[in-house]
PDB file of N, CA and C in Angstrom:
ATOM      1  N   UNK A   1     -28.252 -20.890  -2.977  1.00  0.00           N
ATOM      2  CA  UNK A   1     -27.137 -20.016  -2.622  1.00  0.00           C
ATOM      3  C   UNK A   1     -26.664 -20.389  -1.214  1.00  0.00           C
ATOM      4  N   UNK A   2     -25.417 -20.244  -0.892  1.00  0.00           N
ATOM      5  CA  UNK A   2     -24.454 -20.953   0.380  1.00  0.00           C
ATOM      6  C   UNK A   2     -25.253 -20.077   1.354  1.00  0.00           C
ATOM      7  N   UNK A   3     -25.764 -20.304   2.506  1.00  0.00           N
ATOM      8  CA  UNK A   3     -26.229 -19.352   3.605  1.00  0.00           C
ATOM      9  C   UNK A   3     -24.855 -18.084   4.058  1.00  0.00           C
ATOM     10  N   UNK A   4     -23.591 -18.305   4.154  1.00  0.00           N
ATOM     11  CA  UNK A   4     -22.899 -17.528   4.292  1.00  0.00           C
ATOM     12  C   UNK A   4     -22.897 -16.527   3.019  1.00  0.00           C
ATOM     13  N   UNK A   5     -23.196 -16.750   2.238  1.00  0.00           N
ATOM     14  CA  UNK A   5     -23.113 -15.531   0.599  1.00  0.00           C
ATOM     15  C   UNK A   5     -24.887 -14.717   1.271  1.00  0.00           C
ATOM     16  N   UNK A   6     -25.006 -15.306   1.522  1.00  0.00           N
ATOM     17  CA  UNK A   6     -26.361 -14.678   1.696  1.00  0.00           C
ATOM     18  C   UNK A   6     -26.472 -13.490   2.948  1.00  0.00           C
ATOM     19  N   UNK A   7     -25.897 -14.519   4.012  1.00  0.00           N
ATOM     20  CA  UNK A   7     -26.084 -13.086   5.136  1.00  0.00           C
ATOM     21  C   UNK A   7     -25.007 -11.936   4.737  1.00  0.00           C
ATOM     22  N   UNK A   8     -23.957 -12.307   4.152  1.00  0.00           N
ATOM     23  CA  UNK A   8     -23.279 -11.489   3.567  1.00  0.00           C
ATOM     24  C   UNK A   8     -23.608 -10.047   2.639  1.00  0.00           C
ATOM     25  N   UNK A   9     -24.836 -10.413   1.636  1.00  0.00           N
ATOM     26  CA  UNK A   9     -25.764  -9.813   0.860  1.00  0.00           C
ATOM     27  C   UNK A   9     -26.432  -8.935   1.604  1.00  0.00           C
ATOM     28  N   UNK A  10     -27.459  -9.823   3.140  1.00  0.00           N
ATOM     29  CA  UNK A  10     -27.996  -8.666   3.705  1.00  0.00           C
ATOM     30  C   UNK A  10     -27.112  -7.919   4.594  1.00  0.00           C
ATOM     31  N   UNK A  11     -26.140  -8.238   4.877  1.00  0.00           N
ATOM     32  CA  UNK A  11     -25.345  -7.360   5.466  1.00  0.00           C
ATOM     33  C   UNK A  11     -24.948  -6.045   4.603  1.00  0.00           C
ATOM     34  N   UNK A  12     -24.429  -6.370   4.034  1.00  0.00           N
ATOM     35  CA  UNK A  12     -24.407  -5.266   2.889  1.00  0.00           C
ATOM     36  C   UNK A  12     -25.428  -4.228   2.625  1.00  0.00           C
ATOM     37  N   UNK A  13     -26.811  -5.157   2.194  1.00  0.00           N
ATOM     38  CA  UNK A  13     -27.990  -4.061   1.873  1.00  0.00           C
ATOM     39  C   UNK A  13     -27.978  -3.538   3.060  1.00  0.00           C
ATOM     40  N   UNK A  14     -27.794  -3.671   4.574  1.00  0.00           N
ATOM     41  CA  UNK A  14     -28.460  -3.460   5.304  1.00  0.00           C
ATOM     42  C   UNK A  14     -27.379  -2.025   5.785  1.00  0.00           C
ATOM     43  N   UNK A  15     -26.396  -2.132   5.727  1.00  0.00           N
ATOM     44  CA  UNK A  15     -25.431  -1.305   5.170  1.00  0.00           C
ATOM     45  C   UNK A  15     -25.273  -0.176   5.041  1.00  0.00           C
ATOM     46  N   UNK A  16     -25.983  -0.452   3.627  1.00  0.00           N
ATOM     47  CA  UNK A  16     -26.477   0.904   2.210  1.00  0.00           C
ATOM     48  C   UNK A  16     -27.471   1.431   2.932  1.00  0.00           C
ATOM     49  N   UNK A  17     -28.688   0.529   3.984  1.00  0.00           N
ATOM     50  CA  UNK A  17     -29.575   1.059   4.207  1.00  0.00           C
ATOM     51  C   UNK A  17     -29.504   2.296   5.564  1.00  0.00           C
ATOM     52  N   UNK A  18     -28.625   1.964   6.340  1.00  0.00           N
ATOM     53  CA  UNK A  18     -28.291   2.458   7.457  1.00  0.00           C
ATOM     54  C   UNK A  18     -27.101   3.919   6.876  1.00  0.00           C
ATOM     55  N   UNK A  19     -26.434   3.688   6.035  1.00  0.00           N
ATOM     56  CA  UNK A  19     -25.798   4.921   5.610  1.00  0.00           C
ATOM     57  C   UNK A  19     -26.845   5.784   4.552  1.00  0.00           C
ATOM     58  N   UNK A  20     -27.685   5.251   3.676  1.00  0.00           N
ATOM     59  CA  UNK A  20     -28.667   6.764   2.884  1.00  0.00           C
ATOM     60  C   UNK A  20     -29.926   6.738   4.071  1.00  0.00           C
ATOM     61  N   UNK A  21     -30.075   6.341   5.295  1.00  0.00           N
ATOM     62  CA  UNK A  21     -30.731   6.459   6.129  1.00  0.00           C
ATOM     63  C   UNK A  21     -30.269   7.522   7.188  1.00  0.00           C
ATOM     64  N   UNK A  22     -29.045   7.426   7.542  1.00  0.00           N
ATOM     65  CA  UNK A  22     -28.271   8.508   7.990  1.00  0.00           C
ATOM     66  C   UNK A  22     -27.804   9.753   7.454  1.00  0.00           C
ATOM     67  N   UNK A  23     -27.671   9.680   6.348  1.00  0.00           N
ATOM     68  CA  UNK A  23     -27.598  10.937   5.360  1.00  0.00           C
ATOM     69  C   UNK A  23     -28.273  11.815   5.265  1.00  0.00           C
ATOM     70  N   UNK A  24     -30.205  10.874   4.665  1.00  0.00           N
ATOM     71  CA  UNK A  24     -31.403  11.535   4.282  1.00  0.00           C
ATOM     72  C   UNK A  24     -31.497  12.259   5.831  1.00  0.00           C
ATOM     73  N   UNK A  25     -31.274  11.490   6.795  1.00  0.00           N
ATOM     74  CA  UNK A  25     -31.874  11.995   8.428  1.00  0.00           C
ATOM     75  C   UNK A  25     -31.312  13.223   8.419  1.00  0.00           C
ATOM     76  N   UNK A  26     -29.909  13.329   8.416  1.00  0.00           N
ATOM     77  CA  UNK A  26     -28.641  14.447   8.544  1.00  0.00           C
ATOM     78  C   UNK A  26     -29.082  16.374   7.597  1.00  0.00           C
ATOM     79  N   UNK A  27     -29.763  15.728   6.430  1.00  0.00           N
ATOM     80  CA  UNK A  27     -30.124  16.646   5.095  1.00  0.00           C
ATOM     81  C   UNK A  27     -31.220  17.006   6.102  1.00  0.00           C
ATOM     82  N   UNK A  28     -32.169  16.448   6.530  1.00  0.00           N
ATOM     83  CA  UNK A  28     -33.440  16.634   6.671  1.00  0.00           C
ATOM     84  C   UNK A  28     -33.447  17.908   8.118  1.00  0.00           C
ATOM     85  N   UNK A  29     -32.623  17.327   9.177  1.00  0.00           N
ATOM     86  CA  UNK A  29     -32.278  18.148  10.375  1.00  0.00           C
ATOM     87  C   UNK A  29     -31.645  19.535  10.102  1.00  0.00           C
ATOM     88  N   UNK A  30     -30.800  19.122   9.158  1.00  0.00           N
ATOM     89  CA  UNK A  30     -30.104  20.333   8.698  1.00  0.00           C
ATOM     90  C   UNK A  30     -31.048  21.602   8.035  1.00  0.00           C
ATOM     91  N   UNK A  31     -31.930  20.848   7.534  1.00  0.00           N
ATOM     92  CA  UNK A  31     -32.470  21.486   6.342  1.00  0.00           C
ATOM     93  C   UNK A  31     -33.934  22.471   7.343  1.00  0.00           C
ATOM     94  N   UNK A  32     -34.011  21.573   8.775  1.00  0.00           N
ATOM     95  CA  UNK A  32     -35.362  22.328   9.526  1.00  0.00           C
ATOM     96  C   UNK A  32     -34.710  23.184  10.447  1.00  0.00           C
ATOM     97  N   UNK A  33     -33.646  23.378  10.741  1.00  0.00           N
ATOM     98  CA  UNK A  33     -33.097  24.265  11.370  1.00  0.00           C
ATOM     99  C   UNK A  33     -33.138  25.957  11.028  1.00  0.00           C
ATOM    100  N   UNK A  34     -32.845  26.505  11.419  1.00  0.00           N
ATOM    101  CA  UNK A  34     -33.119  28.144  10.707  1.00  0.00           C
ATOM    102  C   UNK A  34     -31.785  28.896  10.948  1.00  0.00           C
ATOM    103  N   UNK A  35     -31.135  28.179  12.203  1.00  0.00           N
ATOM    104  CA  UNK A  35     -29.806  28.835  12.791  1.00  0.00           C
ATOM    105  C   UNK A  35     -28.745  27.505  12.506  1.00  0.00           C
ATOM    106  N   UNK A  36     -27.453  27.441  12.636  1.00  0.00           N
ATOM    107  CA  UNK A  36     -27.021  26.379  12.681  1.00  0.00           C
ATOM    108  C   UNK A  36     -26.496  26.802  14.235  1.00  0.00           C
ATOM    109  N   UNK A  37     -26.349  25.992  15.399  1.00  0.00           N
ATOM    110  CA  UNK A  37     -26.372  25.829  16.476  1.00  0.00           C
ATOM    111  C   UNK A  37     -24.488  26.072  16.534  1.00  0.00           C
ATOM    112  N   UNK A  38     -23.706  26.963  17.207  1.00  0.00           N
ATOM    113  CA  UNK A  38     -21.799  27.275  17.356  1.00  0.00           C
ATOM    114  C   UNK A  38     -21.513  25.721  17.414  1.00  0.00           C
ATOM    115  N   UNK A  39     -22.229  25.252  18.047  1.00  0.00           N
ATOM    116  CA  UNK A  39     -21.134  23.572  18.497  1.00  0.00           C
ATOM    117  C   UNK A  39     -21.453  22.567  17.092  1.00  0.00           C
ATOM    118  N   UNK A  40     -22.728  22.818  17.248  1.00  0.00           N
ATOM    119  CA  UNK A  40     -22.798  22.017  15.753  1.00  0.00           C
ATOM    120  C   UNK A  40     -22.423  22.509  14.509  1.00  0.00           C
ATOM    121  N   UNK A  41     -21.933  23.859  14.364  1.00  0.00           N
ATOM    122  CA  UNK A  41     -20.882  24.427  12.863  1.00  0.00           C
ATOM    123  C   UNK A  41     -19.813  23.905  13.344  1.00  0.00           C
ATOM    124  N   UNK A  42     -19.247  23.622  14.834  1.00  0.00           N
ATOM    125  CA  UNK A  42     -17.912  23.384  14.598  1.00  0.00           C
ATOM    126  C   UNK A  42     -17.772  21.979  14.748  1.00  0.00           C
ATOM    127  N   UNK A  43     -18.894  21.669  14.918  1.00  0.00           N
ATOM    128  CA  UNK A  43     -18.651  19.709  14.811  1.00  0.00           C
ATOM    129  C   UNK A  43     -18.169  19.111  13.321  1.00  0.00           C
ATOM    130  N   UNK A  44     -19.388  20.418  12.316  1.00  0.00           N
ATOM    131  CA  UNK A  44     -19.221  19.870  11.202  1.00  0.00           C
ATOM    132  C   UNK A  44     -18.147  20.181  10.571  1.00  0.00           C
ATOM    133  N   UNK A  45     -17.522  21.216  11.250  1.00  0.00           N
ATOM    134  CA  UNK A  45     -16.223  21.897  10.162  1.00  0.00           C
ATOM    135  C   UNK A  45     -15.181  20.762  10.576  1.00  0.00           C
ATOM    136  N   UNK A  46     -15.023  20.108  11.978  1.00  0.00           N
ATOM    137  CA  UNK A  46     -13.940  19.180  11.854  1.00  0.00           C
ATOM    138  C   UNK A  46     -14.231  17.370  11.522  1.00  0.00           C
ATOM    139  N   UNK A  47     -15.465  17.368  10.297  1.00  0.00           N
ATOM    140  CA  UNK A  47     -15.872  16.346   9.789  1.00  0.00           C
ATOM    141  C   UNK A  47     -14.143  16.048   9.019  1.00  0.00           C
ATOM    142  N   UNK A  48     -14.113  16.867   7.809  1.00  0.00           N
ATOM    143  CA  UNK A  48     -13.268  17.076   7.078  1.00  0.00           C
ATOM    144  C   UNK A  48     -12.053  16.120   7.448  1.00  0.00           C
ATOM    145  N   UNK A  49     -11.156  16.871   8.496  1.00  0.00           N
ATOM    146  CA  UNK A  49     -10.141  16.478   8.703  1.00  0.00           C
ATOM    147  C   UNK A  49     -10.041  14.823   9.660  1.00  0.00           C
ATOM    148  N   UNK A  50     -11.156  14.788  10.711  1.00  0.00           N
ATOM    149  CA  UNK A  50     -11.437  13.247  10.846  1.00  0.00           C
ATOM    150  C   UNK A  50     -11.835  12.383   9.689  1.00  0.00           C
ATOM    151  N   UNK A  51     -12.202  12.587   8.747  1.00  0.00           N
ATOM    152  CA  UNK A  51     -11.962  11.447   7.667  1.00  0.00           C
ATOM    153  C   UNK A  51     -10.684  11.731   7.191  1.00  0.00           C
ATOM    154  N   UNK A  52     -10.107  12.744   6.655  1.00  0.00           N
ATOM    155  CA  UNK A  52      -8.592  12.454   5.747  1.00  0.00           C
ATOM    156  C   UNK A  52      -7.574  11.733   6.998  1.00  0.00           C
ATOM    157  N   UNK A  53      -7.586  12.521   8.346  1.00  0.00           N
ATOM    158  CA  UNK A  53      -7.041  11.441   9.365  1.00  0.00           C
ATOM    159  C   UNK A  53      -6.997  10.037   8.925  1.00  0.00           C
ATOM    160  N   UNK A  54      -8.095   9.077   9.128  1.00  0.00           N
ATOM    161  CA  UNK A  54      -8.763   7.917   9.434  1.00  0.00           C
ATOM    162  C   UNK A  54      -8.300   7.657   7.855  1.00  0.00           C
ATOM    163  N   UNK A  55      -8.161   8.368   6.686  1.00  0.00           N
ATOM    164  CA  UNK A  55      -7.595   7.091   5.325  1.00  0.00           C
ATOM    165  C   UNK A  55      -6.181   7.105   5.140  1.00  0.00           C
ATOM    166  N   UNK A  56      -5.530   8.444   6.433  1.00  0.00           N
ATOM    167  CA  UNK A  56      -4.236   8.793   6.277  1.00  0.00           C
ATOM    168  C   UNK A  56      -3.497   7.834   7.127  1.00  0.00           C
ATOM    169  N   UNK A  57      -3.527   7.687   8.111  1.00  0.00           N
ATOM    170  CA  UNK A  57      -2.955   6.875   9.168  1.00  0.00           C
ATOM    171  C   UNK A  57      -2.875   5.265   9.129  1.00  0.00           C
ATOM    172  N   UNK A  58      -4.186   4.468   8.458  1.00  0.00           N
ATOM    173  CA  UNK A  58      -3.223   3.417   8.315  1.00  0.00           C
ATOM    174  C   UNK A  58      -2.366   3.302   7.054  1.00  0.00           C
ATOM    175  N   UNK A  59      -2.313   4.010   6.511  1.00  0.00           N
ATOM    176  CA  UNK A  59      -1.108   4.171   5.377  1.00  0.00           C
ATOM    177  C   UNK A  59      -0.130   4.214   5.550  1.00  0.00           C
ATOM    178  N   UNK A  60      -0.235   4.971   6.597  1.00  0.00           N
ATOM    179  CA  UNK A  60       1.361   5.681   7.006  1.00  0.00           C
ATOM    180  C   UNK A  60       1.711   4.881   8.141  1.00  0.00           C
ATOM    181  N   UNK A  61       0.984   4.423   8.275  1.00  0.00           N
ATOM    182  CA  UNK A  61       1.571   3.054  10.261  1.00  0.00           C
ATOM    183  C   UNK A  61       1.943   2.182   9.500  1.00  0.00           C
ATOM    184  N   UNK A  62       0.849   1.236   8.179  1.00  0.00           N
ATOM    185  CA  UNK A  62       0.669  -0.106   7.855  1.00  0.00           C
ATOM    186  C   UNK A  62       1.721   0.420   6.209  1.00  0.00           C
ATOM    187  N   UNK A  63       1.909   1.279   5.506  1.00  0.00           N
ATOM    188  CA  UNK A  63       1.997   0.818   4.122  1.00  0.00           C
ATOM    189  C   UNK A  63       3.498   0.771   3.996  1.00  0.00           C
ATOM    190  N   UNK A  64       4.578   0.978   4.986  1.00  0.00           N
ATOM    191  CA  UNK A  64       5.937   0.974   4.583  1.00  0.00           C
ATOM    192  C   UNK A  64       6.203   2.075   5.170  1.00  0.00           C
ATOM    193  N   UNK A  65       7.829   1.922   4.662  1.00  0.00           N
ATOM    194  CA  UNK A  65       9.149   2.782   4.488  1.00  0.00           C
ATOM    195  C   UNK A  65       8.295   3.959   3.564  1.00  0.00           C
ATOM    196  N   UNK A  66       8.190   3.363   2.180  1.00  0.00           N
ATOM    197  CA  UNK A  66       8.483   4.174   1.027  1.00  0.00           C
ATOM    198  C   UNK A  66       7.285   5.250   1.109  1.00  0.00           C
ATOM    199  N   UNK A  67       5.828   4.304   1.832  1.00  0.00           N
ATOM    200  CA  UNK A  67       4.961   5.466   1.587  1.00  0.00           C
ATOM    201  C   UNK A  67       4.782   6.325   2.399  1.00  0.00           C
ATOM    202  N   UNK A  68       5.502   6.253   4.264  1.00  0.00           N
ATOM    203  CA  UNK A  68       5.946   6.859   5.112  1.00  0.00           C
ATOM    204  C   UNK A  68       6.696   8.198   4.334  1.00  0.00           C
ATOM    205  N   UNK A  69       7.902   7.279   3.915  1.00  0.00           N
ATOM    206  CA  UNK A  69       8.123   8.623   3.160  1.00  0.00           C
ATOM    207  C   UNK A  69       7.783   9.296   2.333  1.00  0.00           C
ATOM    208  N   UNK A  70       7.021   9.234   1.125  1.00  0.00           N
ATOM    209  CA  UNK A  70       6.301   9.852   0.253  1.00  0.00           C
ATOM    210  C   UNK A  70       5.307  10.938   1.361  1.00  0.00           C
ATOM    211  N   UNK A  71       4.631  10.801   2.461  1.00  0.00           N
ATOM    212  CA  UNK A  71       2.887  11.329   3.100  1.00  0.00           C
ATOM    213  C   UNK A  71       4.023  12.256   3.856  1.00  0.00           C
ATOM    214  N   UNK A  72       5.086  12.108   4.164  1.00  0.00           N
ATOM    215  CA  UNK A  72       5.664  13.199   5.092  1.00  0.00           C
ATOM    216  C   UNK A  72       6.795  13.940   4.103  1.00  0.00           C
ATOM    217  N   UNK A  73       7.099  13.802   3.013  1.00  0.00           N
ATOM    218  CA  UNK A  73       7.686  15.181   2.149  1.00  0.00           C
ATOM    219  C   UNK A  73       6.369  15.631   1.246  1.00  0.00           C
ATOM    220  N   UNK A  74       5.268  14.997   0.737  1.00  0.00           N
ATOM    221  CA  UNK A  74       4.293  15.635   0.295  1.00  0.00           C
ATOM    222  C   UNK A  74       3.520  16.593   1.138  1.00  0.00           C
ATOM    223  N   UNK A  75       3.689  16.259   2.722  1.00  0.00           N
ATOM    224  CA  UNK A  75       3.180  17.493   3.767  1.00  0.00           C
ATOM    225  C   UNK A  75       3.842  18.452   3.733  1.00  0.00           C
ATOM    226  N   UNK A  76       5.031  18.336   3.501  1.00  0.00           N
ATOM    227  CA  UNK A  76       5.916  19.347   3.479  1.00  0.00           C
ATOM    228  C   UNK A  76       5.817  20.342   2.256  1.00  0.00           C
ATOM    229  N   UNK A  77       5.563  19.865   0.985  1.00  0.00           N
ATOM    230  CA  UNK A  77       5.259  20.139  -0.320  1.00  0.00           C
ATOM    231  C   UNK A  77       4.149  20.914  -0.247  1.00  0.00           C
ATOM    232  N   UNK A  78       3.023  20.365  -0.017  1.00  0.00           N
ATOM    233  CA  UNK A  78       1.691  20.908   0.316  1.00  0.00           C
ATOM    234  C   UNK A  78       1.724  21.884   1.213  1.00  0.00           C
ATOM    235  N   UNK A  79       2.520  22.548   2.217  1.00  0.00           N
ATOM    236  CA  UNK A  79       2.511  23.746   2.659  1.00  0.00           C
ATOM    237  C   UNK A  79       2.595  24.779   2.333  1.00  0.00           C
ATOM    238  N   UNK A  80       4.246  24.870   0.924  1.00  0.00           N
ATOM    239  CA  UNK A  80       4.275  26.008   0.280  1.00  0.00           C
ATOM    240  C   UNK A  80       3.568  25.781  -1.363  1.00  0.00           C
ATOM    241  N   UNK A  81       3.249  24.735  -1.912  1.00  0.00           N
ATOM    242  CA  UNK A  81       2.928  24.556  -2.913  1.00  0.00           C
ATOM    243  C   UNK A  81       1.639  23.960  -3.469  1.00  0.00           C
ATOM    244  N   UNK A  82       0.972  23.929  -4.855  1.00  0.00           N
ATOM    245  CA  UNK A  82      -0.252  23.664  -4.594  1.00  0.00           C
ATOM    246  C   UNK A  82      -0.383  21.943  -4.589  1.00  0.00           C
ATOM    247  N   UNK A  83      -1.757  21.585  -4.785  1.00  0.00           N
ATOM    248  CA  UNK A  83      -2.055  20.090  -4.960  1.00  0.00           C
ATOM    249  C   UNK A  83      -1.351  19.261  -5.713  1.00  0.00           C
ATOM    250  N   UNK A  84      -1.594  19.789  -6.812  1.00  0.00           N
ATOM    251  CA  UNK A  84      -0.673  19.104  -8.184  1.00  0.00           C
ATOM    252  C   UNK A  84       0.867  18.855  -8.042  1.00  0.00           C
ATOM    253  N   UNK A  85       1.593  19.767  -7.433  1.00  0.00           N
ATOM    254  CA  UNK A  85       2.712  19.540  -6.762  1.00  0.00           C
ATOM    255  C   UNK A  85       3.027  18.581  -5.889  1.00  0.00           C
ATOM    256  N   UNK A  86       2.083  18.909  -4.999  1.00  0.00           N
ATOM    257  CA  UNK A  86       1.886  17.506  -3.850  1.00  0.00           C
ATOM    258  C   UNK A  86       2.394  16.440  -4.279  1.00  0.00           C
ATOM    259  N   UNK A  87       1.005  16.065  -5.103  1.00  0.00           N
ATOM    260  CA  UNK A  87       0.772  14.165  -5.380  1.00  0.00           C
ATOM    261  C   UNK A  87       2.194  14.208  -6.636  1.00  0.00           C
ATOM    262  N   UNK A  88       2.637  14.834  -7.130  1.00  0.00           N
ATOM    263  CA  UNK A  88       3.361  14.775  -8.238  1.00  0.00           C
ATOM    264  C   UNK A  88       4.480  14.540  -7.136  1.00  0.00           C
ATOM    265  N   UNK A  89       4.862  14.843  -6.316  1.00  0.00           N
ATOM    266  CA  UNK A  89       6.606  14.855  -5.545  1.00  0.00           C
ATOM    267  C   UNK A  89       6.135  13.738  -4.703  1.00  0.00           C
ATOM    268  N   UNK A  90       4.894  13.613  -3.816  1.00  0.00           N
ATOM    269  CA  UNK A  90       4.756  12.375  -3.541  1.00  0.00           C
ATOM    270  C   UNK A  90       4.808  11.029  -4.155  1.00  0.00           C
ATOM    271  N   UNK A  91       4.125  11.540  -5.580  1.00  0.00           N
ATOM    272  CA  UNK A  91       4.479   9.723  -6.478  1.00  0.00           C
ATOM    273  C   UNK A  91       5.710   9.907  -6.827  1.00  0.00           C
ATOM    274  N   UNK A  92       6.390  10.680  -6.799  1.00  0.00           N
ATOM    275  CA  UNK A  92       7.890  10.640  -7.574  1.00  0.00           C
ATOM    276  C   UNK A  92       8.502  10.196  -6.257  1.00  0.00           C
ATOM    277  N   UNK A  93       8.675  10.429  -5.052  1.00  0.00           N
ATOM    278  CA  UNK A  93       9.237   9.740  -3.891  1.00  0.00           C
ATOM    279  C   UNK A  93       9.263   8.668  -3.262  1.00  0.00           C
ATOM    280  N   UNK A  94       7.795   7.722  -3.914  1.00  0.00           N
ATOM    281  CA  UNK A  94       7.409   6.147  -3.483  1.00  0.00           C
ATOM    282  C   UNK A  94       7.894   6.043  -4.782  1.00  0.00           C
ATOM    283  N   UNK A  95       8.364   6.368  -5.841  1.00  0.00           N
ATOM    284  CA  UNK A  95       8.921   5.583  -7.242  1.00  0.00           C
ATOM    285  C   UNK A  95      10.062   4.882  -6.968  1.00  0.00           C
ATOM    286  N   UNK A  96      10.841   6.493  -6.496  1.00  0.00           N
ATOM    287  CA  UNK A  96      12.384   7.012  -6.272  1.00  0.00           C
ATOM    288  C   UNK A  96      12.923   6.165  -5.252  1.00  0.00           C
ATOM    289  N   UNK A  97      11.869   5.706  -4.274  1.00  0.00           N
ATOM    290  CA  UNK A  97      12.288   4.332  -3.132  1.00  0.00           C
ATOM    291  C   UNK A  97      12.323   3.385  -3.389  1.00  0.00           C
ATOM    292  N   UNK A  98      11.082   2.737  -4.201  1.00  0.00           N
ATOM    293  CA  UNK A  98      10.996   1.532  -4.923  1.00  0.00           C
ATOM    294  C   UNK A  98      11.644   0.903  -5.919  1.00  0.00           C
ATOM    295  N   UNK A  99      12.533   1.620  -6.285  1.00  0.00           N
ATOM    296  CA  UNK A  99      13.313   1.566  -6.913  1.00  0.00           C
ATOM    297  C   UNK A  99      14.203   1.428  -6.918  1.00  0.00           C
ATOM    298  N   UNK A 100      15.207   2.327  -5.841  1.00  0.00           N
ATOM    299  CA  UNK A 100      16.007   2.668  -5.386  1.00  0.00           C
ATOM    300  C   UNK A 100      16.620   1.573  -4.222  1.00  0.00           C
ATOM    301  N   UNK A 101      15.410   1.402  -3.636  1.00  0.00           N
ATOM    302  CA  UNK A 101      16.410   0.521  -2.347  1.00  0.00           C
ATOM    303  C   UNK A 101      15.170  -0.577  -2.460  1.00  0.00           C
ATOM    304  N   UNK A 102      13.768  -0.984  -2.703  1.00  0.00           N
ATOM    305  CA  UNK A 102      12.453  -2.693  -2.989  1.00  0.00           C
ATOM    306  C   UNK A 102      13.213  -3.484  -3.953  1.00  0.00           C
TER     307      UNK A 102
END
């Protein structure tokens, strides 16, 4: 096997190993605690929105016009209306572009 496929491989395992290593650690702390500590409930409550951030933004910097516009009338959508609404007016708005003017 090519030495580059290979460190590649342990990079990977090593990876997997460092994220269910961080997890199990995370369960385990959590789990010996008796109180959850004010700073650490509110660390975890703004887990949430730093990941949808971080898969939202290069989308919306890097993916275009069309999907620019789709992520900012589906915000708009998603305020008064539910989920299903959302992604439904959002895919109908990257269609309606792609179409329209790609």
């Amino acid at each position: 096997m090519d030495p580059q496929h290979l460190e590649l491989i342990y990079l990977i395992i090593a990876a997997a190993i460092a994220t269910y290593a961080t997890r199990f650690g995370g369960y385990v702390l959590i789990t010996q605690l008796k109180n959850i500590p004010p700073r650490l409930e509110a660390a975890l409550n703004a887990v949430p929105a730093a990941v949808l951030t971080t898969l939202v933004a290069p989308a919306f910097v890097y993916g275009g016009f069309d999907v620019a516009a789709a992520m900012l009338v589906a915000f708009v959508i998603g305020l008064r209306f539910s989920t299903l609404r959302m992604l439904l007016v959002g895919w109908l708005v990257v269609m309606v572009i792609r179409y329209l003017v790609v």
